[in-house]
PDB file of N, CA and C in Angstrom:
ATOM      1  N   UNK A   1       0.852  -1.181   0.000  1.00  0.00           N
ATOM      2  CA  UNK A   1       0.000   0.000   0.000  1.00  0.00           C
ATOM      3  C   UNK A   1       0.891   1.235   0.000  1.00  0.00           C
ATOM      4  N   UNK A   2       0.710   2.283  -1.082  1.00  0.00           N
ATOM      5  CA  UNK A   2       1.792   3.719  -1.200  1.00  0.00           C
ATOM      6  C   UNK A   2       0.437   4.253  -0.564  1.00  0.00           C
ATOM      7  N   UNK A   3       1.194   5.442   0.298  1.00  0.00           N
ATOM      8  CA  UNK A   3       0.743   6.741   0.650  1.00  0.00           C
ATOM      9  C   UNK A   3       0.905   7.967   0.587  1.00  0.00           C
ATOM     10  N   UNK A   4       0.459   9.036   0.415  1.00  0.00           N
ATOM     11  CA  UNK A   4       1.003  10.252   0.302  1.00  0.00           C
ATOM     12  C   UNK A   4       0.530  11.006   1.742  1.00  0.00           C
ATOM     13  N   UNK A   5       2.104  11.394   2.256  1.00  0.00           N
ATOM     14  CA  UNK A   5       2.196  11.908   3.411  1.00  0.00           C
ATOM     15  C   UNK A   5       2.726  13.484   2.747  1.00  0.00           C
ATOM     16  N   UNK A   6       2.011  14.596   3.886  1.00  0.00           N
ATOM     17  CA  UNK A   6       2.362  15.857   4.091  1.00  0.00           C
ATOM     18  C   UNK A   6       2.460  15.747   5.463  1.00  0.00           C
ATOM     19  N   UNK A   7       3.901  16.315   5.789  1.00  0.00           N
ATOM     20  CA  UNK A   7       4.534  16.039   6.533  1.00  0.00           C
ATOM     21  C   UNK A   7       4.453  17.796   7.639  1.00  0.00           C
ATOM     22  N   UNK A   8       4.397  17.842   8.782  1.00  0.00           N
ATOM     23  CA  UNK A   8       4.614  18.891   9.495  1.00  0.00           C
ATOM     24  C   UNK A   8       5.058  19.253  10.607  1.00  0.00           C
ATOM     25  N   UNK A   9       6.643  19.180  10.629  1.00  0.00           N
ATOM     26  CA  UNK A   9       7.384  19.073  11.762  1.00  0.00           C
ATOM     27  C   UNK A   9       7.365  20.510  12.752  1.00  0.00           C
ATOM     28  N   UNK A  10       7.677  19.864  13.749  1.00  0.00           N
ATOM     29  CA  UNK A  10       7.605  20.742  15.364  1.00  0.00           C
ATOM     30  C   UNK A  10       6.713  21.151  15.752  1.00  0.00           C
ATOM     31  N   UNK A  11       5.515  20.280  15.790  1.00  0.00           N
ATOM     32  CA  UNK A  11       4.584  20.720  16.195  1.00  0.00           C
ATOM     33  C   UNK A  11       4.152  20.319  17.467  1.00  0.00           C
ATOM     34  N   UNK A  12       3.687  20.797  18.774  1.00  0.00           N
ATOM     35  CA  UNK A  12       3.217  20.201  19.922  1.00  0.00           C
ATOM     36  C   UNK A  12       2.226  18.930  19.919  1.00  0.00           C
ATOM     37  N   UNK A  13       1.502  18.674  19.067  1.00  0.00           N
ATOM     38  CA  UNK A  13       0.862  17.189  19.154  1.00  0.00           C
ATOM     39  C   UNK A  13       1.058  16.704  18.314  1.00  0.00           C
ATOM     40  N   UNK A  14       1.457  15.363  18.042  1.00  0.00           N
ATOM     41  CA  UNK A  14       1.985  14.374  17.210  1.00  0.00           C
ATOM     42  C   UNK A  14       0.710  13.621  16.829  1.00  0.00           C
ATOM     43  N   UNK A  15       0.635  12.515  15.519  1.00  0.00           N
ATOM     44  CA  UNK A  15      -0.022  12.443  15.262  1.00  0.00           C
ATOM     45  C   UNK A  15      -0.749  12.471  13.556  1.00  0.00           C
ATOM     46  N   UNK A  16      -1.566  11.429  13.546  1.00  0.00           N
ATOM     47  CA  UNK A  16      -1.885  11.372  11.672  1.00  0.00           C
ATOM     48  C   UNK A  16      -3.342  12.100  11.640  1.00  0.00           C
ATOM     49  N   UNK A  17      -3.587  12.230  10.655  1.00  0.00           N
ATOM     50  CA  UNK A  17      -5.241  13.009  10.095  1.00  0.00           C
ATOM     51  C   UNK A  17      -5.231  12.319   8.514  1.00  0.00           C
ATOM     52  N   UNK A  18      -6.121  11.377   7.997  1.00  0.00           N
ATOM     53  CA  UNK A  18      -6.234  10.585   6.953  1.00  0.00           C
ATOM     54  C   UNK A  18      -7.441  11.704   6.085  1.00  0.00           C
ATOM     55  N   UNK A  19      -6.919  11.965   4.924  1.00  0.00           N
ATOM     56  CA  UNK A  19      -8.301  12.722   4.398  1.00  0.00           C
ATOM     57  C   UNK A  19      -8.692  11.924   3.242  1.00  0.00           C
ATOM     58  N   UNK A  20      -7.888  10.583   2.924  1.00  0.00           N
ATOM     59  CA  UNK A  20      -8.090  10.030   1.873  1.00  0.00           C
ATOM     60  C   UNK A  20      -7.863   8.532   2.283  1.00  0.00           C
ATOM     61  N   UNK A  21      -8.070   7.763   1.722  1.00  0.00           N
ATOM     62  CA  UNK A  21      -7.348   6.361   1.981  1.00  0.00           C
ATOM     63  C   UNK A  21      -5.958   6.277   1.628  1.00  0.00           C
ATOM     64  N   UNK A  22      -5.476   6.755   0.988  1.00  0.00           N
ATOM     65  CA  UNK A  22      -4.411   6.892   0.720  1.00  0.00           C
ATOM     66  C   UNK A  22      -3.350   8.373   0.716  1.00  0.00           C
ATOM     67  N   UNK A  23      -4.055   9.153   1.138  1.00  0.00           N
ATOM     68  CA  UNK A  23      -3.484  10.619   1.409  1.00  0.00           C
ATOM     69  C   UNK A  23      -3.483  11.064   3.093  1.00  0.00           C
ATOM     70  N   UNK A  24      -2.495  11.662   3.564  1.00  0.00           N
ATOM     71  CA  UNK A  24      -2.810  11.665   5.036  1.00  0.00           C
ATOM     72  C   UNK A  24      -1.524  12.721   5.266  1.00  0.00           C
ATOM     73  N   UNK A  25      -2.435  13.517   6.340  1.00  0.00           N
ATOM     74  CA  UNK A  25      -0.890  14.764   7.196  1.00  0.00           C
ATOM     75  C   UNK A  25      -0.789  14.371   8.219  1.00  0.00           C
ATOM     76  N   UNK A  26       0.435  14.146   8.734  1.00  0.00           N
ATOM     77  CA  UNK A  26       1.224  14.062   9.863  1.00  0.00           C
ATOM     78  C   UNK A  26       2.208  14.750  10.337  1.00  0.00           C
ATOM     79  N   UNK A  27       1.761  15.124  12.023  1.00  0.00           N
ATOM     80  CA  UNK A  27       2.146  16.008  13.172  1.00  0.00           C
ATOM     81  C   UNK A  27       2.887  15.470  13.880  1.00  0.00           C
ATOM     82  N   UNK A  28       4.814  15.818  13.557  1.00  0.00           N
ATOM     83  CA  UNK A  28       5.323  15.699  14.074  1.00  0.00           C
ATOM     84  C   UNK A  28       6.270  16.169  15.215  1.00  0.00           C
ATOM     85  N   UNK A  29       6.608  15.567  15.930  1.00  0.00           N
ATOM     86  CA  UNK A  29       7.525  16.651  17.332  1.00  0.00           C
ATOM     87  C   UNK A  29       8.777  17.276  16.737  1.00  0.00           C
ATOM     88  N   UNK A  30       9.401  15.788  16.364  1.00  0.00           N
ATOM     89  CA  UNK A  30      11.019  16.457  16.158  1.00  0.00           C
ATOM     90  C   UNK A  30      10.538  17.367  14.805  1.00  0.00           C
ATOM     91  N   UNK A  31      12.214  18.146  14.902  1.00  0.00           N
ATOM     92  CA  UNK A  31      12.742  18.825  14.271  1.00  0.00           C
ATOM     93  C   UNK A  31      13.495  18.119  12.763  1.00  0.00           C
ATOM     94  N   UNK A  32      12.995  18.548  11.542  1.00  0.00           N
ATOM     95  CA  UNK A  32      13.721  17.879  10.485  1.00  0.00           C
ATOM     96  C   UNK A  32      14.941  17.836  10.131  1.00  0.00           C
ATOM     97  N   UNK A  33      15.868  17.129  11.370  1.00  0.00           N
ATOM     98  CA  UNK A  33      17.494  16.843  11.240  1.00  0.00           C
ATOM     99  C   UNK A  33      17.726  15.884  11.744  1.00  0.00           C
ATOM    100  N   UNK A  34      19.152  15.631  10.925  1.00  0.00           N
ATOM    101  CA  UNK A  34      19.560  14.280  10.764  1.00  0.00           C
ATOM    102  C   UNK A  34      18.630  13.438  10.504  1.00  0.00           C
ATOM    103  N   UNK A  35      17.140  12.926   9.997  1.00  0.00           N
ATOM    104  CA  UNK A  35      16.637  12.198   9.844  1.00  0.00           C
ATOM    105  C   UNK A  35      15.427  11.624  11.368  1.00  0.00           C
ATOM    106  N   UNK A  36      15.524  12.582  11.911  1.00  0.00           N
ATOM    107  CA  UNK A  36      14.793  12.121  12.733  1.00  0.00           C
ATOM    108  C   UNK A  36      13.332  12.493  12.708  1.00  0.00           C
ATOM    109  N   UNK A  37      12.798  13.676  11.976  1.00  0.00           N
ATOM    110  CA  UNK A  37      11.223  13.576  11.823  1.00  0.00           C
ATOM    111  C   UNK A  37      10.901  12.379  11.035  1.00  0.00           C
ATOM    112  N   UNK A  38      11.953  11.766   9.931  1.00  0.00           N
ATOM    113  CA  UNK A  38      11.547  10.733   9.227  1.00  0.00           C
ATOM    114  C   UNK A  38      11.324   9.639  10.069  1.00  0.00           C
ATOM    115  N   UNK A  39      12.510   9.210  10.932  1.00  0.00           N
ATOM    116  CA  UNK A  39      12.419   8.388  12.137  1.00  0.00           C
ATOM    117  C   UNK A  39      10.637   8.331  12.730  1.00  0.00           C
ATOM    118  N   UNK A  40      10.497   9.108  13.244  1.00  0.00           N
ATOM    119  CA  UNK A  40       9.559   9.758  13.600  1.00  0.00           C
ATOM    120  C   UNK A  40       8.088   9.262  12.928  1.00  0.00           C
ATOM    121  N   UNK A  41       8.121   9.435  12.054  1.00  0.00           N
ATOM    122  CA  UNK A  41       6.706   9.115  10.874  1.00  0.00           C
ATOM    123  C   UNK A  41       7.197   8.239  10.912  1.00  0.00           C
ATOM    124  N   UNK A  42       8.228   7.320  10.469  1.00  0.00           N
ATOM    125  CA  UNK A  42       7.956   5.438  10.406  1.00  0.00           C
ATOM    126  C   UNK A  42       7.720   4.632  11.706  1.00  0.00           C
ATOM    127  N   UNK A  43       8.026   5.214  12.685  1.00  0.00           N
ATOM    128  CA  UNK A  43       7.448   4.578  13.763  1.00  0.00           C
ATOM    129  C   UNK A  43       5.942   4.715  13.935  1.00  0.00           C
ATOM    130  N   UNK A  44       5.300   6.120  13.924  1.00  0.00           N
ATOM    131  CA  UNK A  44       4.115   6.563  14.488  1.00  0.00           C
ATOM    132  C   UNK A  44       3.542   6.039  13.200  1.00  0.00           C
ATOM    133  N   UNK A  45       3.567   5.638  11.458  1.00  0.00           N
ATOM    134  CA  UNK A  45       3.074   4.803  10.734  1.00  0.00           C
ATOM    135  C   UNK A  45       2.567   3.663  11.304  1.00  0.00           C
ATOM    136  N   UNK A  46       4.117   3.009  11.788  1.00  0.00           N
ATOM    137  CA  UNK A  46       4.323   1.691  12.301  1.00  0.00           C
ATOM    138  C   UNK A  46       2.896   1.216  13.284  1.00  0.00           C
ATOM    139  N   UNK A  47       2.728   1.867  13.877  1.00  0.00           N
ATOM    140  CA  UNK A  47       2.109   2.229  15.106  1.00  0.00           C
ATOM    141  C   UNK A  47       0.760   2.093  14.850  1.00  0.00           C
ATOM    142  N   UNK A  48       0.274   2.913  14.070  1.00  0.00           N
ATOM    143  CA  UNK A  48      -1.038   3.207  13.263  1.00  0.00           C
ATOM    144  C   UNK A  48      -1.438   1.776  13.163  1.00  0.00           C
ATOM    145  N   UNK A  49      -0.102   1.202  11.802  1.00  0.00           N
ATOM    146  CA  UNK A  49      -0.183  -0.273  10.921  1.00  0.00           C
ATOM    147  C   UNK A  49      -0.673  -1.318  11.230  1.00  0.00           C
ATOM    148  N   UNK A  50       0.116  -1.332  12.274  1.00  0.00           N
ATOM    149  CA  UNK A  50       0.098  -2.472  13.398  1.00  0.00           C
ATOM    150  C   UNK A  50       1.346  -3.471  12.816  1.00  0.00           C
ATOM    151  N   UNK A  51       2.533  -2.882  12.319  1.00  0.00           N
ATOM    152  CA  UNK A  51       3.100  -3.119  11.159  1.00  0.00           C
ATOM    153  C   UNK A  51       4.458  -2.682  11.964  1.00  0.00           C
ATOM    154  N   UNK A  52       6.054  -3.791  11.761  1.00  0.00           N
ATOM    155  CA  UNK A  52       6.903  -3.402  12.083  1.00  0.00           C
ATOM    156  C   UNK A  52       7.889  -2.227  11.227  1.00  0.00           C
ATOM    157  N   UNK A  53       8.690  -1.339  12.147  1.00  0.00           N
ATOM    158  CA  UNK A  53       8.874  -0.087  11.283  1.00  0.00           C
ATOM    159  C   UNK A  53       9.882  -0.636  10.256  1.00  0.00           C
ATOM    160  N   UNK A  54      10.612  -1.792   9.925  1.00  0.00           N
ATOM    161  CA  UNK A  54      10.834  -2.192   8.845  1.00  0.00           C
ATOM    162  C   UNK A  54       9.802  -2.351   7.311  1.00  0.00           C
ATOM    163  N   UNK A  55       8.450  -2.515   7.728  1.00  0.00           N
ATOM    164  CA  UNK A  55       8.241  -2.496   7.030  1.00  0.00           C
ATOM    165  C   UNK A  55       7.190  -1.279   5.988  1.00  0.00           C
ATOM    166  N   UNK A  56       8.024  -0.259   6.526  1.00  0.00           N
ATOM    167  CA  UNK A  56       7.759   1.006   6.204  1.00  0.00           C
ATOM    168  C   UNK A  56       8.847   1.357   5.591  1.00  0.00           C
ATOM    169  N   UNK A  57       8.208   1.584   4.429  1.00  0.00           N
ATOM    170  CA  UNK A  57      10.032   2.217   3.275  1.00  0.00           C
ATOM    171  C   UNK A  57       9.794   3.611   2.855  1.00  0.00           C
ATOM    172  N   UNK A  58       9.765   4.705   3.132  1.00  0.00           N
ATOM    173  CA  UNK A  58       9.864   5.975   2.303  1.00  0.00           C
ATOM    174  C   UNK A  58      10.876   5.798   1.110  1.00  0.00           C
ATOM    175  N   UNK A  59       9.467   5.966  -0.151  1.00  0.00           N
ATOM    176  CA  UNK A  59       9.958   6.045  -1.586  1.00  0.00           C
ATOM    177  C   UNK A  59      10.501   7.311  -1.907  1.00  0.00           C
ATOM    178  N   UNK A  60      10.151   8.051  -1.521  1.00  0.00           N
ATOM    179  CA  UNK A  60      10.454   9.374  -2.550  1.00  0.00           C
ATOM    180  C   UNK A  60      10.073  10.504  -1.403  1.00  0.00           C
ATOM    181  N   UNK A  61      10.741  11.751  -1.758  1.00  0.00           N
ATOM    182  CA  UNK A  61      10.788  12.955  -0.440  1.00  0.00           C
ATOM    183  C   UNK A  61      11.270  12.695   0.358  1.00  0.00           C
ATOM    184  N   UNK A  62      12.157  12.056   0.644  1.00  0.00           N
ATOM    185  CA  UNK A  62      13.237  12.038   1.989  1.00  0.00           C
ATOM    186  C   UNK A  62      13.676  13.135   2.670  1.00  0.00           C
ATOM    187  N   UNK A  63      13.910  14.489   1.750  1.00  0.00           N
ATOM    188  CA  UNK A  63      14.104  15.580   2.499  1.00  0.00           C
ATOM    189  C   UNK A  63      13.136  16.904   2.096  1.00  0.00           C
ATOM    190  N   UNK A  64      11.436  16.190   1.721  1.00  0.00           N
ATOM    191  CA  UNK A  64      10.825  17.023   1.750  1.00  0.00           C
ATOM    192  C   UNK A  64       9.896  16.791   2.670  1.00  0.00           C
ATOM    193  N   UNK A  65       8.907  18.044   2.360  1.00  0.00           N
ATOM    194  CA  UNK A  65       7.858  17.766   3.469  1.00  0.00           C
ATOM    195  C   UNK A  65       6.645  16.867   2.892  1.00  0.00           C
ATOM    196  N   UNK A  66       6.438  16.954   1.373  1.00  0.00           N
ATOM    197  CA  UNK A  66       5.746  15.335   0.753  1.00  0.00           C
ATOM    198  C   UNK A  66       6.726  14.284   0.580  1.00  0.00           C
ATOM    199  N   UNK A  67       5.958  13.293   1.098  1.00  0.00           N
ATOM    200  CA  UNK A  67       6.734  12.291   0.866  1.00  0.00           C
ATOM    201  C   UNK A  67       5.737  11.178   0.305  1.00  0.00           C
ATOM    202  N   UNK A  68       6.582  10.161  -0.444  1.00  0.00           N
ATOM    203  CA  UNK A  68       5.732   8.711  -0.639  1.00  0.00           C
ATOM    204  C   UNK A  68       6.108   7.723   0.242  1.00  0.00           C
ATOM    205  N   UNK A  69       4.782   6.793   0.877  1.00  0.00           N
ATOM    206  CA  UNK A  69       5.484   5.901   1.608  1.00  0.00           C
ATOM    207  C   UNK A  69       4.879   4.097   1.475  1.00  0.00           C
ATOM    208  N   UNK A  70       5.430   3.150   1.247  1.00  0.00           N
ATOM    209  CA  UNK A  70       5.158   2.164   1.140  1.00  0.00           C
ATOM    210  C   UNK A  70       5.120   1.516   2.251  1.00  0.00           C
ATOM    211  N   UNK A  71       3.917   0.841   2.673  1.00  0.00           N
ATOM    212  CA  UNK A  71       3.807  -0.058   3.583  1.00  0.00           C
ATOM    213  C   UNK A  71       3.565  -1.625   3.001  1.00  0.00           C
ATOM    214  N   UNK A  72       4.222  -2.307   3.853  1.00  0.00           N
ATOM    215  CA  UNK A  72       4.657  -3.777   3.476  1.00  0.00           C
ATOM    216  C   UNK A  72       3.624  -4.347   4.392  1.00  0.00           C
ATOM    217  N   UNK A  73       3.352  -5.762   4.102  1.00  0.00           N
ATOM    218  CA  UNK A  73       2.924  -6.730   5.169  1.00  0.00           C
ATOM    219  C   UNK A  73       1.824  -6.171   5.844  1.00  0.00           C
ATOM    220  N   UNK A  74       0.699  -5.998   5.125  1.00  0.00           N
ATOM    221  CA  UNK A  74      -0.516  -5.211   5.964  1.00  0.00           C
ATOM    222  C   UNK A  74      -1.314  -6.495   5.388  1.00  0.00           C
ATOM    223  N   UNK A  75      -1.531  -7.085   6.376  1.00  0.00           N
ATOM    224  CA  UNK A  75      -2.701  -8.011   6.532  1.00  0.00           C
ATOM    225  C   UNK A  75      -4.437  -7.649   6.483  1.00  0.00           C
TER     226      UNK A  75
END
């Protein structure tokens, strides 16, 4: 399953908002360095999934605020 994430770092509540089945913004804490808001969204994905954060791959936007994201192994 790909998703399209808009991404919105430093924000005080963390957290997804789905406006599509496949489109969704997410509220994140950290700050976009070193990789840690990404960190960040593959866990709280993970989380959502019910899905280990391996099997969350960000395709594309790695250092934007859209990103694509593939989830694996969704039963």
């Amino acid at each position: 399953m790909k998703i399209s994430i808009k991404v919105k770092a430093n924000q005080k509540v963390q957290g997804l908002t789905f406006t599509s089945e496949t489109e969704c913004i997410a509220k994140l804490k950290s700050l976009p360095i070193k990789g840690k808001a990404n960190q960040e969204l593959v866990g709280l994905l993970a989380e959502h999934f019910g899905v280990t954060k391996k099997d969350i791959q960000i395709i594309s936007g790695q250092l934007s605020n859209l990103k694509t994201v593939e989830i694996l192994n969704l039963d």
